[in-house]
Structure formats: C-alpha cells, structure tokens
Protein backbone atom coordinates (compact mmCIF):
# COMPACT_ATOMS: atom_id res chain seq x y z
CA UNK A 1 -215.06 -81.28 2.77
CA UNK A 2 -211.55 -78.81 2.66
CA UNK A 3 -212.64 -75.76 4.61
CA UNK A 4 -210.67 -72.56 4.43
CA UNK A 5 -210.76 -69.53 6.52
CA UNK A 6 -209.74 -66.15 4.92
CA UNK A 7 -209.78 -62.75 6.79
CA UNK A 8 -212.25 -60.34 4.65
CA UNK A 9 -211.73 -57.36 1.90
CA UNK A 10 -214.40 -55.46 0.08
CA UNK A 11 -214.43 -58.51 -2.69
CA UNK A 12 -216.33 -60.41 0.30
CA UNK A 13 -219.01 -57.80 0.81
CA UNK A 14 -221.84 -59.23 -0.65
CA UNK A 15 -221.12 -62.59 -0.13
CA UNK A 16 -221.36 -62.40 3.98
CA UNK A 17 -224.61 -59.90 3.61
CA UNK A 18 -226.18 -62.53 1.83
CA UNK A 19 -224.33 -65.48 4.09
CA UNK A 20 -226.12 -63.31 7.27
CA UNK A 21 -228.77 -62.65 5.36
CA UNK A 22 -229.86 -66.47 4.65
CA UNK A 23 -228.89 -67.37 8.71
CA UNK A 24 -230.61 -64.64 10.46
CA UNK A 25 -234.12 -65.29 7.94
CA UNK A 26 -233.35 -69.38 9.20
CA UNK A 27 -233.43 -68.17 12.35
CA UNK A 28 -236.60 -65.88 12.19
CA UNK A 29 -238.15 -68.72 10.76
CA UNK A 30 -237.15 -71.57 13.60
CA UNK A 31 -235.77 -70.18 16.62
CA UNK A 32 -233.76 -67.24 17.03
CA UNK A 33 -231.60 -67.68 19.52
CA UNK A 34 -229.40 -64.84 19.42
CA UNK A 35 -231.93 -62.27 19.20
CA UNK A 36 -230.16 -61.01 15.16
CA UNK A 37 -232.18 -59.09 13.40
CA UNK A 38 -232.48 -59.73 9.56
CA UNK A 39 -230.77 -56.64 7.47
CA UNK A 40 -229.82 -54.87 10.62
CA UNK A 41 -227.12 -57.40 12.53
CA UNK A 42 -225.63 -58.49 11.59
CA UNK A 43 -226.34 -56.67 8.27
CA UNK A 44 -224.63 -55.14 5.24
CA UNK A 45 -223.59 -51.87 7.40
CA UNK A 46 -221.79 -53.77 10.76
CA UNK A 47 -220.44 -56.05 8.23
CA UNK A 48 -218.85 -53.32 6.24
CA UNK A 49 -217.80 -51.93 9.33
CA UNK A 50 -215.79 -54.96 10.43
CA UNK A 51 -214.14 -55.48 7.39
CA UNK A 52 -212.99 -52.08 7.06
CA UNK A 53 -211.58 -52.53 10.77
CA UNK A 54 -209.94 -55.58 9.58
CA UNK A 55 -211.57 -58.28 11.99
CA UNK A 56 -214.39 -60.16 9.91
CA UNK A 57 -213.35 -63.31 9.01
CA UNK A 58 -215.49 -66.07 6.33
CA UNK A 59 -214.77 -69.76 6.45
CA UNK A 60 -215.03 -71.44 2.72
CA UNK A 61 -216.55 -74.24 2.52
CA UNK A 62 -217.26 -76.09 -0.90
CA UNK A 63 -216.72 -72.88 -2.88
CA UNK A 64 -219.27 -71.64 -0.48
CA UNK A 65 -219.58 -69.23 2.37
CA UNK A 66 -220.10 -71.54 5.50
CA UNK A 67 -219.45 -69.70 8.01
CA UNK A 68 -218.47 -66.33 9.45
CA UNK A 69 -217.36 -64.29 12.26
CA UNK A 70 -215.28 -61.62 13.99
CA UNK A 71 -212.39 -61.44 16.20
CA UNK A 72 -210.86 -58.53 18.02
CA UNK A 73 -210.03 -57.11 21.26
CA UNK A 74 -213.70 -54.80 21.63
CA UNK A 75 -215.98 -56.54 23.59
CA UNK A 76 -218.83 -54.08 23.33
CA UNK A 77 -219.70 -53.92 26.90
CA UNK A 78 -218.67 -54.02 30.02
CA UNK A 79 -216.46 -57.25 30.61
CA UNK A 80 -215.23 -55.94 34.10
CA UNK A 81 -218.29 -57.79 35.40
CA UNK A 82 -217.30 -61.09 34.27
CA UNK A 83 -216.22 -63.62 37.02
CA UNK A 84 -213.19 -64.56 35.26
CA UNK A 85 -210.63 -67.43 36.56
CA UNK A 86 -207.49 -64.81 34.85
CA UNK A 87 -207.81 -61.40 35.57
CA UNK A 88 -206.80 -59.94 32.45
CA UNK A 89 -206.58 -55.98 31.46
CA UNK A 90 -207.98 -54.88 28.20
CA UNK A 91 -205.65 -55.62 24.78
CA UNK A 92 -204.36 -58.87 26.97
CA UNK A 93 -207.58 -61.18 25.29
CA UNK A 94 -209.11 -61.43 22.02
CA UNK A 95 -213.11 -61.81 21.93
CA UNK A 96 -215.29 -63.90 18.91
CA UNK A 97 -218.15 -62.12 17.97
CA UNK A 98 -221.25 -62.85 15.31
CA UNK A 99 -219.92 -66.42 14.83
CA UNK A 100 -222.27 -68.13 12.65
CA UNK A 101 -222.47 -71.34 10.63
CA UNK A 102 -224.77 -71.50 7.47
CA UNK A 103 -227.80 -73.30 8.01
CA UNK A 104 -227.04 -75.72 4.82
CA UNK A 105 -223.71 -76.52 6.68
CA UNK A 106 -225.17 -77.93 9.97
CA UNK A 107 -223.01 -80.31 12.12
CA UNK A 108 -220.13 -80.32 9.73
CA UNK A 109 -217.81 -79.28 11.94
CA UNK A 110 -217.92 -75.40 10.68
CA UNK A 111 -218.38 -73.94 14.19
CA UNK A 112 -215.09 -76.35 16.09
CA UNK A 113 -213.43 -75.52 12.82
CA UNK A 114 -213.99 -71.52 13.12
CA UNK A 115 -212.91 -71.37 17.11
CA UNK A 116 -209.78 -73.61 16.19
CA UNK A 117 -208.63 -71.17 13.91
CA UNK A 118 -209.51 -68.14 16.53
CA UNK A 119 -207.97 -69.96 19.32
CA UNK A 120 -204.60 -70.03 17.34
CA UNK A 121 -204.82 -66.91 16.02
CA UNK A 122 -204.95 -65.32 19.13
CA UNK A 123 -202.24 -68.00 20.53
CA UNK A 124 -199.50 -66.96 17.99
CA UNK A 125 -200.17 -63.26 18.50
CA UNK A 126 -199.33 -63.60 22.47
CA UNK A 127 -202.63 -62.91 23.55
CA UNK A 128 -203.43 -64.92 27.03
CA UNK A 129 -206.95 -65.95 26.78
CA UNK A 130 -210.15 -65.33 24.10
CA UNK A 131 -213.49 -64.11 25.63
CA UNK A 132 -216.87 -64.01 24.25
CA UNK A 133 -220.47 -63.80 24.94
CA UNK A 134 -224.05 -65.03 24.00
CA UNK A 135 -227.34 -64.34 24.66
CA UNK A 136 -228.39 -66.53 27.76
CA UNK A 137 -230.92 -68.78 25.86
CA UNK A 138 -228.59 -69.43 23.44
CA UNK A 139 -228.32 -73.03 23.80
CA UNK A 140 -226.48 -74.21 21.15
CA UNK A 141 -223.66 -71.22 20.98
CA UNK A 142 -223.18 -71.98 24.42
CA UNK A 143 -222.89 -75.79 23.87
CA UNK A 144 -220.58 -75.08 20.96
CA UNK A 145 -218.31 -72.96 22.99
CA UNK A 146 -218.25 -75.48 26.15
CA UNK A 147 -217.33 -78.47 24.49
CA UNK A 148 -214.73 -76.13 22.65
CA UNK A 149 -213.45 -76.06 26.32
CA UNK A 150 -214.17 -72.73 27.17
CA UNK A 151 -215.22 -71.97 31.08
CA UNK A 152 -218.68 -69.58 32.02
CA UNK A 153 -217.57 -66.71 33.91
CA UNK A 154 -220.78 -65.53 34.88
CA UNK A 155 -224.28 -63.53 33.30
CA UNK A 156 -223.77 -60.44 33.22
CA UNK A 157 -225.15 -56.45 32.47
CA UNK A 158 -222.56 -55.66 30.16
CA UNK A 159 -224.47 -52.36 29.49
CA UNK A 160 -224.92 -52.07 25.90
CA UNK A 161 -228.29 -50.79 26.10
CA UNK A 162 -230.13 -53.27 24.55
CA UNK A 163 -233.29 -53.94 26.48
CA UNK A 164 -234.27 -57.26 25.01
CA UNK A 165 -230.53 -58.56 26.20
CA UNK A 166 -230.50 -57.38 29.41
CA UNK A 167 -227.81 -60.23 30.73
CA UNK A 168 -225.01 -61.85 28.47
CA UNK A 169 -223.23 -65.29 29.08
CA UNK A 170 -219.97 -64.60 29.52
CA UNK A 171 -217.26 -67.53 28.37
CA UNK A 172 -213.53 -67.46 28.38
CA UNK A 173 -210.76 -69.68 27.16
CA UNK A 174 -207.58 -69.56 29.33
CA UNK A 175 -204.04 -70.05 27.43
C-alpha cells in the first residue's frame, strides 16, 4: 500500500482528532500503554496546537489517516537526566512525540515507515541525533523504536508533573 507523509495545516484538523480519537478509545478498550487520555491527548486542542507550531505530521495511507505524530526540538521535560552516549545541547537533536499508528493499520509497516521519514528529516536539516521518550510499560513503542536502532539512555524524572508518569524511557538515535 503507497504511504505518504505530509506535514499538517488546518485542512487536517479534524481528520487527526478523529485519527487520535479512534487510537486512544482502542487503547482504553485493550491496553493503554501510553497512559493517552481520549479527547484530552492527544486531543483536538494539543493537536491544534502542534499544527499551528508547524510540527504535526499525518502519514496517508489508502486515502486514509494511518498514522500520526510530531517532531521538534521541545522535549517537554527535563532531558539533562538522560544517560546519553552524545552529549548534545538543546536545538542540536530533534525529538518524536505522540507517534501513533491506527489500529486498522497494524503491522503494516506505518510505525518503521513514520521514524524513516523523521530520521531523514532531521538528517538533512543537520541535526546530530533524534531523542524521544515513552512511558516505561510501553512495550511495543519501545520495541518499535529499538529495532528502529535507537539506544535506551536511561528512565528518567523528566519533571513534567504528571504523577501517573513518574519515570520516562528515554531513547536516542545517534547520526
């Protein structure tokens, strides 16, 4: 199936609150591994947010939104306390946030496809490595992002305040 990633305008509003919308209810209904909250976040407002900033990206799949995610330089939190290989300063990395893959498009390939395009957008625009986290019992992000090649650096208190998260994986991919 020809997959296509486009970075996001106002036309793709609705389509990513209801792409989020129909993950995070999958994931309230099996297991919800990153701890998303249905209508709040990733929800209509964050995902506003990030396309106003410019950073939220869709992959198009079939005509259909397949998957989604974010990519900037923020990473929310404190990433000083990451045991990273490169010591990098801020503005030197990119992180991927929100990455998620519709549950109707399942071991297609979305997810590889999505970090591909990250890892070479952040390649052509100098920066020296891409860093990310998940929630710790996040099994299959963090089984995604390994065999993607990327190294853990750590579980950390990035201090974001959210009580239910106290630690965050931390992952980074070296160029």
């Amino acid at each position: 199936m020809p997959m296509s990633i486009v970075k996001c305008d106002m036309s793709h509003l609705e389509m990513l609150v209801e792409f989020y919308d129909k993950v995070t209810a999958n994931l309230e209904a099996t297991v919800n591994y990153p701890k998303w909250t249905r209508g709040i976040y990733p929800g209509r407002e964050s995902i506003q947010r990030a396309i106003e900033n410019d950073i939220q990206y869709i992959c198009i799949a079939g005509g259909k939104a397949a998957g989604a995610f974010i990519l900037n330089q923020d990473p929310q939190g404190d990433y000083n306390a990451g045991e990273w290989k490169q010591q990098l300063q801020d503005g030197e990395y990119m992180v991927i946030h929100t990455l998620a893959v519709s549950p109707d498009c399942a071991r297609q390939g979305i997810g590889r496809f999505m970090i591909g395009f990250a890892l070479e957008q952040a390649k052509t625009k100098g920066y020296k490595a891409i860093r990310l986290d998940v929630v710790p019992d996040n099994f299959p992000a963090r089984k995604l992002y390994e065999k993607a090649g990327f190294t853990f650096a750590g579980e950390k208190d990035l201090h974001r305040g959210i009580p239910e998260i106290p630690l965050f994986a931390l992952y980074e991919l070296n160029f």
